[in-house]
PDB file of N, CA and C in Angstrom:
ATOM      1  N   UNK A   1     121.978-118.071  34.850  1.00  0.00           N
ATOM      2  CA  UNK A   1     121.817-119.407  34.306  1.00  0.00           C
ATOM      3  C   UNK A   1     122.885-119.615  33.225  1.00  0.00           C
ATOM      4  N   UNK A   2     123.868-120.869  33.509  1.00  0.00           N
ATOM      5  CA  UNK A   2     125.008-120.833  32.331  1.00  0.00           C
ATOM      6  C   UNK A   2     123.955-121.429  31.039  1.00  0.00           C
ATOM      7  N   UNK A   3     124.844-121.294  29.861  1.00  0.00           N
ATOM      8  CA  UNK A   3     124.535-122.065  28.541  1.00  0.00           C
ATOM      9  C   UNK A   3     123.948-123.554  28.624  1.00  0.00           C
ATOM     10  N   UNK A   4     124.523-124.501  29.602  1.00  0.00           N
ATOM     11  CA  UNK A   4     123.794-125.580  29.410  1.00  0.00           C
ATOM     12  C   UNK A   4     122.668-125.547  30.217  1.00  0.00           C
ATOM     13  N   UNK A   5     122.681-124.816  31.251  1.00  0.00           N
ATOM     14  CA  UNK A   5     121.211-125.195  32.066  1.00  0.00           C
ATOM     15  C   UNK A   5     120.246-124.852  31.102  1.00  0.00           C
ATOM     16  N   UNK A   6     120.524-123.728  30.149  1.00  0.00           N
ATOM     17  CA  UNK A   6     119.394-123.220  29.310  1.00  0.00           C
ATOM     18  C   UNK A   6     119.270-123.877  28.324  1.00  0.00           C
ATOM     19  N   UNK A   7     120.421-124.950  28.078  1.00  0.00           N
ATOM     20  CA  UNK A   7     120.477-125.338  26.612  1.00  0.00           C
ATOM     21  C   UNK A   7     118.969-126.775  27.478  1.00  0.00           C
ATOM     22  N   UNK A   8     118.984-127.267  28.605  1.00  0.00           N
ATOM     23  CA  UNK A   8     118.570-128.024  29.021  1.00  0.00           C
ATOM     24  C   UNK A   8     116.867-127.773  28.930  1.00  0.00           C
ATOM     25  N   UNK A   9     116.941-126.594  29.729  1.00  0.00           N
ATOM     26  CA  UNK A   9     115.634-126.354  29.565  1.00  0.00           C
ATOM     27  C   UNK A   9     114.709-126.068  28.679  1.00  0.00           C
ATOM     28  N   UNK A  10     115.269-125.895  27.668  1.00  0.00           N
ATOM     29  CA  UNK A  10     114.565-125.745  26.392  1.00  0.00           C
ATOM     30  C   UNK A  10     115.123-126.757  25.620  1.00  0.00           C
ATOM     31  N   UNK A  11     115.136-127.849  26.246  1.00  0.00           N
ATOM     32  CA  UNK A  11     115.216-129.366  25.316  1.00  0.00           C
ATOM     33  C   UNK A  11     113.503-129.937  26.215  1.00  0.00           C
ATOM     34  N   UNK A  12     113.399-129.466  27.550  1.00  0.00           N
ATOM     35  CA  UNK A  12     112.538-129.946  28.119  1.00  0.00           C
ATOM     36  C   UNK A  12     111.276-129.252  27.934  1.00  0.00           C
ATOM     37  N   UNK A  13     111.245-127.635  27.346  1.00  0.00           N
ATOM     38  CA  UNK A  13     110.158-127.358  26.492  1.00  0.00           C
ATOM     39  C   UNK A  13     109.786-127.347  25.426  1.00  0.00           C
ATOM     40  N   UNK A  14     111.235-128.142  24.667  1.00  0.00           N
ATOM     41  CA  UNK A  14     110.890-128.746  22.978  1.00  0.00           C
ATOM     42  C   UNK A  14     110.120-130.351  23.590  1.00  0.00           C
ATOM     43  N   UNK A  15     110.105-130.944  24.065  1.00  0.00           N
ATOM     44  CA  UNK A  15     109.801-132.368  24.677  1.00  0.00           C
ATOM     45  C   UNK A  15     108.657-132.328  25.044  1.00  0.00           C
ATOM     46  N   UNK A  16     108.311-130.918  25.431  1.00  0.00           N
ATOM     47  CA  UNK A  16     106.876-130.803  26.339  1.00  0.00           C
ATOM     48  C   UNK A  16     105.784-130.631  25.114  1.00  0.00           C
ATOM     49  N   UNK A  17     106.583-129.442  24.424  1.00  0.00           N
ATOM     50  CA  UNK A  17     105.851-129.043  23.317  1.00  0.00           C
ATOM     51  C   UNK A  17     105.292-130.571  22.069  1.00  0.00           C
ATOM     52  N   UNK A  18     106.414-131.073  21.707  1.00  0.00           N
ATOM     53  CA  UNK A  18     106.563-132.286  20.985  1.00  0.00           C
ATOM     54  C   UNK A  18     105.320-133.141  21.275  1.00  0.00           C
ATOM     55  N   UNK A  19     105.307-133.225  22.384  1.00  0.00           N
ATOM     56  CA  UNK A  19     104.765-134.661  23.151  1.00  0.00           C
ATOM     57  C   UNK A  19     103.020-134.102  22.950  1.00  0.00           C
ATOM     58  N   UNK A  20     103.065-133.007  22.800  1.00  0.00           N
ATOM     59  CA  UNK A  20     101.342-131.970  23.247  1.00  0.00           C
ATOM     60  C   UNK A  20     101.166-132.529  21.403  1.00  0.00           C
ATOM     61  N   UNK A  21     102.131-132.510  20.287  1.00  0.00           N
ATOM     62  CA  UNK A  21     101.799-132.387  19.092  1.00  0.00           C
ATOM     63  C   UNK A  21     101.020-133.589  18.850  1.00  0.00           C
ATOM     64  N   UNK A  22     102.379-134.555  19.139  1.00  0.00           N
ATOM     65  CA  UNK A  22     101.775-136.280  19.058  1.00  0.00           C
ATOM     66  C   UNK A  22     100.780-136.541  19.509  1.00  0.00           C
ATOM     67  N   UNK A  23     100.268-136.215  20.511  1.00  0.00           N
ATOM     68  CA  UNK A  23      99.260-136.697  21.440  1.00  0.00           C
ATOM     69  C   UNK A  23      98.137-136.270  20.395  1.00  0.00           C
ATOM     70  N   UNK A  24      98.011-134.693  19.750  1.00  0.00           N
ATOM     71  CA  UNK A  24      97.113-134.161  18.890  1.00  0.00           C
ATOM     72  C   UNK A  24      96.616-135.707  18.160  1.00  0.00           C
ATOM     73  N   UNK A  25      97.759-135.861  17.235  1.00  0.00           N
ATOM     74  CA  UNK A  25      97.839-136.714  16.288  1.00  0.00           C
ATOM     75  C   UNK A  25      97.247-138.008  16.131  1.00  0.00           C
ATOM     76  N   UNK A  26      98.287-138.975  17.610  1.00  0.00           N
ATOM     77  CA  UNK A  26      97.449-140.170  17.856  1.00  0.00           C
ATOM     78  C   UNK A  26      95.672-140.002  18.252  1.00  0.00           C
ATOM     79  N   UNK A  27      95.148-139.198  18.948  1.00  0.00           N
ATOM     80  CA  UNK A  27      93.930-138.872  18.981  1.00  0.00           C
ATOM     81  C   UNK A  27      93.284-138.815  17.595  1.00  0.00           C
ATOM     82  N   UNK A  28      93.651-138.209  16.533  1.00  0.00           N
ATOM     83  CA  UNK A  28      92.937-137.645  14.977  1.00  0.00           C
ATOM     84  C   UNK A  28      93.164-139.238  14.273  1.00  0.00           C
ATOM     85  N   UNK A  29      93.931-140.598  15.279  1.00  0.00           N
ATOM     86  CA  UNK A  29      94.208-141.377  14.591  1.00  0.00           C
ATOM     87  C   UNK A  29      93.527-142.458  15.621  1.00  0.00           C
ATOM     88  N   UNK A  30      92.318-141.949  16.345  1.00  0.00           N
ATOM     89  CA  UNK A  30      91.902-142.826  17.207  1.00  0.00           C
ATOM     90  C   UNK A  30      92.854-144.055  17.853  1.00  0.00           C
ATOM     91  N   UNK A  31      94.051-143.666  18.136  1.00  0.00           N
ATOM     92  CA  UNK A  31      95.029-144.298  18.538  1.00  0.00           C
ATOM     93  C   UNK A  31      95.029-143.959  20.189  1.00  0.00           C
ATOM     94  N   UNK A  32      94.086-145.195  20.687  1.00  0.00           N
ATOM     95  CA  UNK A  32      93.623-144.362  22.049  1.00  0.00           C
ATOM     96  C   UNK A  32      95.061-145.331  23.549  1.00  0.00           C
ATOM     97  N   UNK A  33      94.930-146.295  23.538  1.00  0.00           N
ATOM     98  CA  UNK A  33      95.841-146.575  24.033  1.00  0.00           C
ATOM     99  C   UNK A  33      97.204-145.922  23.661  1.00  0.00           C
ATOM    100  N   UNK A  34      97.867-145.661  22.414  1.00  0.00           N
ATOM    101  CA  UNK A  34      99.147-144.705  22.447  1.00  0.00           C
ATOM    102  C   UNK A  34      98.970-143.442  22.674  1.00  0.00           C
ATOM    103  N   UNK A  35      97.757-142.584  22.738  1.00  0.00           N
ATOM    104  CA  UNK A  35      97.200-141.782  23.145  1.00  0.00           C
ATOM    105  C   UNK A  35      97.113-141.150  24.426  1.00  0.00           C
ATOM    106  N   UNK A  36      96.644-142.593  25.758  1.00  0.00           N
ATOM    107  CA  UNK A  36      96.489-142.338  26.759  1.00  0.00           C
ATOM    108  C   UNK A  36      98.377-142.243  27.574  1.00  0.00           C
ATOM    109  N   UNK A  37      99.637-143.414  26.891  1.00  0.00           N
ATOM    110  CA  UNK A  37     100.328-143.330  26.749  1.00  0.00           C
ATOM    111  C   UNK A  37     101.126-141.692  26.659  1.00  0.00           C
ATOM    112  N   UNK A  38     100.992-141.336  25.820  1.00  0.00           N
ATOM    113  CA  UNK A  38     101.295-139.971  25.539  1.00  0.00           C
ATOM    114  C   UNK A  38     101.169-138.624  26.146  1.00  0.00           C
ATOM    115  N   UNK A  39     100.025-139.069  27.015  1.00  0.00           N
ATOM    116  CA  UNK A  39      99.507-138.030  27.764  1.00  0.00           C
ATOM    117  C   UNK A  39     100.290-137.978  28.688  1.00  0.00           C
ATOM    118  N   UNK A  40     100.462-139.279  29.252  1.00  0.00           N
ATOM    119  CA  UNK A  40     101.236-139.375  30.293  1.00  0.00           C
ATOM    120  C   UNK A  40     102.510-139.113  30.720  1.00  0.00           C
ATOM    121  N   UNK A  41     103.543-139.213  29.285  1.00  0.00           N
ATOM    122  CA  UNK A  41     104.389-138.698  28.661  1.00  0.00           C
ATOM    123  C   UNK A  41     104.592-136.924  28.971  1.00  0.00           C
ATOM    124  N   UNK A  42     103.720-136.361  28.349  1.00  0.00           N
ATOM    125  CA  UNK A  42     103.297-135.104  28.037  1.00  0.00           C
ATOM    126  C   UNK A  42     103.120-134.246  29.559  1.00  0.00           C
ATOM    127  N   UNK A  43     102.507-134.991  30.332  1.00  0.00           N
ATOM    128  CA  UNK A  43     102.304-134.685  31.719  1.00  0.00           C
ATOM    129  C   UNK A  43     103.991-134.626  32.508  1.00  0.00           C
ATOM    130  N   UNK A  44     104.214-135.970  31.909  1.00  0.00           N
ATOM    131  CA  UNK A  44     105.794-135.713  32.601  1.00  0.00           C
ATOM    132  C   UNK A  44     106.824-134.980  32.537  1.00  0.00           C
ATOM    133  N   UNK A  45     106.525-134.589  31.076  1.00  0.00           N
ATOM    134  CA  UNK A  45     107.232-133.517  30.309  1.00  0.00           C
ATOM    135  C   UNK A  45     107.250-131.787  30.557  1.00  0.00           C
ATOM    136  N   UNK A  46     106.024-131.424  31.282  1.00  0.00           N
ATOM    137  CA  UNK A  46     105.455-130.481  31.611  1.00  0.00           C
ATOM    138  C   UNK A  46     106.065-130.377  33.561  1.00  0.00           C
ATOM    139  N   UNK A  47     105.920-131.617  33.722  1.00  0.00           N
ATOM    140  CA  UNK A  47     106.535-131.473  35.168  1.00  0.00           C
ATOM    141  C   UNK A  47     107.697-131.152  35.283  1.00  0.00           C
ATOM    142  N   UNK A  48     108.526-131.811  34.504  1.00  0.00           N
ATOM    143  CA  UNK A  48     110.302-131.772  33.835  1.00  0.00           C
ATOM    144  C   UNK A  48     110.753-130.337  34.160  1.00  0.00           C
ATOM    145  N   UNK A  49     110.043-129.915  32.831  1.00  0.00           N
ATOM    146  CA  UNK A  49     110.441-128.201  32.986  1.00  0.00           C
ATOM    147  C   UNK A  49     110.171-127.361  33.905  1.00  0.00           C
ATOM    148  N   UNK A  50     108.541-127.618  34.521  1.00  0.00           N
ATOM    149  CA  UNK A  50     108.493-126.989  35.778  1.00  0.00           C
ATOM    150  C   UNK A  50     109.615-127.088  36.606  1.00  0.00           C
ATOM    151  N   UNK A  51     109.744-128.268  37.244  1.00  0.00           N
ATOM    152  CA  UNK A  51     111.080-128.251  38.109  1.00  0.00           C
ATOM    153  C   UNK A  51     112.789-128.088  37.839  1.00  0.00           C
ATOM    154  N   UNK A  52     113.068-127.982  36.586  1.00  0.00           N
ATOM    155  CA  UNK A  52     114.380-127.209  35.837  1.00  0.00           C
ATOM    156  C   UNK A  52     113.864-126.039  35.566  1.00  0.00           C
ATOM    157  N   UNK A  53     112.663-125.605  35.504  1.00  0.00           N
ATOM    158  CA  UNK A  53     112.550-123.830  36.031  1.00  0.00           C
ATOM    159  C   UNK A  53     112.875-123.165  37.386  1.00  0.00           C
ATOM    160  N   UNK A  54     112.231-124.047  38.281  1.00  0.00           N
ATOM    161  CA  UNK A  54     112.416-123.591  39.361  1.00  0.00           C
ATOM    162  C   UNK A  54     113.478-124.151  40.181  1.00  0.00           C
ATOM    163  N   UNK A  55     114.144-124.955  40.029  1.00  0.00           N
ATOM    164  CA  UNK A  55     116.072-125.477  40.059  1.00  0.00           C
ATOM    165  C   UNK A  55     116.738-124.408  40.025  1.00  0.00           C
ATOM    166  N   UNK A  56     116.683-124.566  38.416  1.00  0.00           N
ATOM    167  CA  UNK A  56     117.229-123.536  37.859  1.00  0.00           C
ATOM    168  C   UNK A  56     117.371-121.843  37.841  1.00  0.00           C
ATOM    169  N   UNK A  57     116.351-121.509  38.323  1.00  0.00           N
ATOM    170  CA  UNK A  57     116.205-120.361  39.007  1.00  0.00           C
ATOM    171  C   UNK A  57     116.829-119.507  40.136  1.00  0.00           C
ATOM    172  N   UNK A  58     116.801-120.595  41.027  1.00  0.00           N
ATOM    173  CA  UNK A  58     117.567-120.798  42.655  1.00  0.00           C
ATOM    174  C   UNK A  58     118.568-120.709  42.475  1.00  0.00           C
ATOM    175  N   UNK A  59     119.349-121.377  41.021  1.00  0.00           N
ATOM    176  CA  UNK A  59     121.055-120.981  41.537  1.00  0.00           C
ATOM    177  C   UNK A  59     121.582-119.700  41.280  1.00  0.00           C
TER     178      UNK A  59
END
């Protein structure tokens, strides 16, 4: 794996991670619509890296 694929993928498990924090947050802030928002986010974020893991892997 060169330098940027990795630099990539761990932008997409800082993003994943990030998104899991906020979500904490808006919840403790009954912020339920930016909340449900977020999740969704968070979900996508988690898919992201899955598939630049396993991309990335293959080459």
């Amino acid at each position: 794996m060169t330098k940027q694929q990795k630099t990539a993928l761990n932008m997409a498990k800082f993003i994943q991670g990030q998104s899991l924090l906020l979500l904490e947050k808006l919840n403790e802030l009954d912020l339920d619509t930016e909340a449900d928002m977020c999740e969704r986010l968070h979900e996508d974020a988690e898919r992201l890296h899955a598939c630049l893991l396993a991309k990335l892997n293959q080459e």
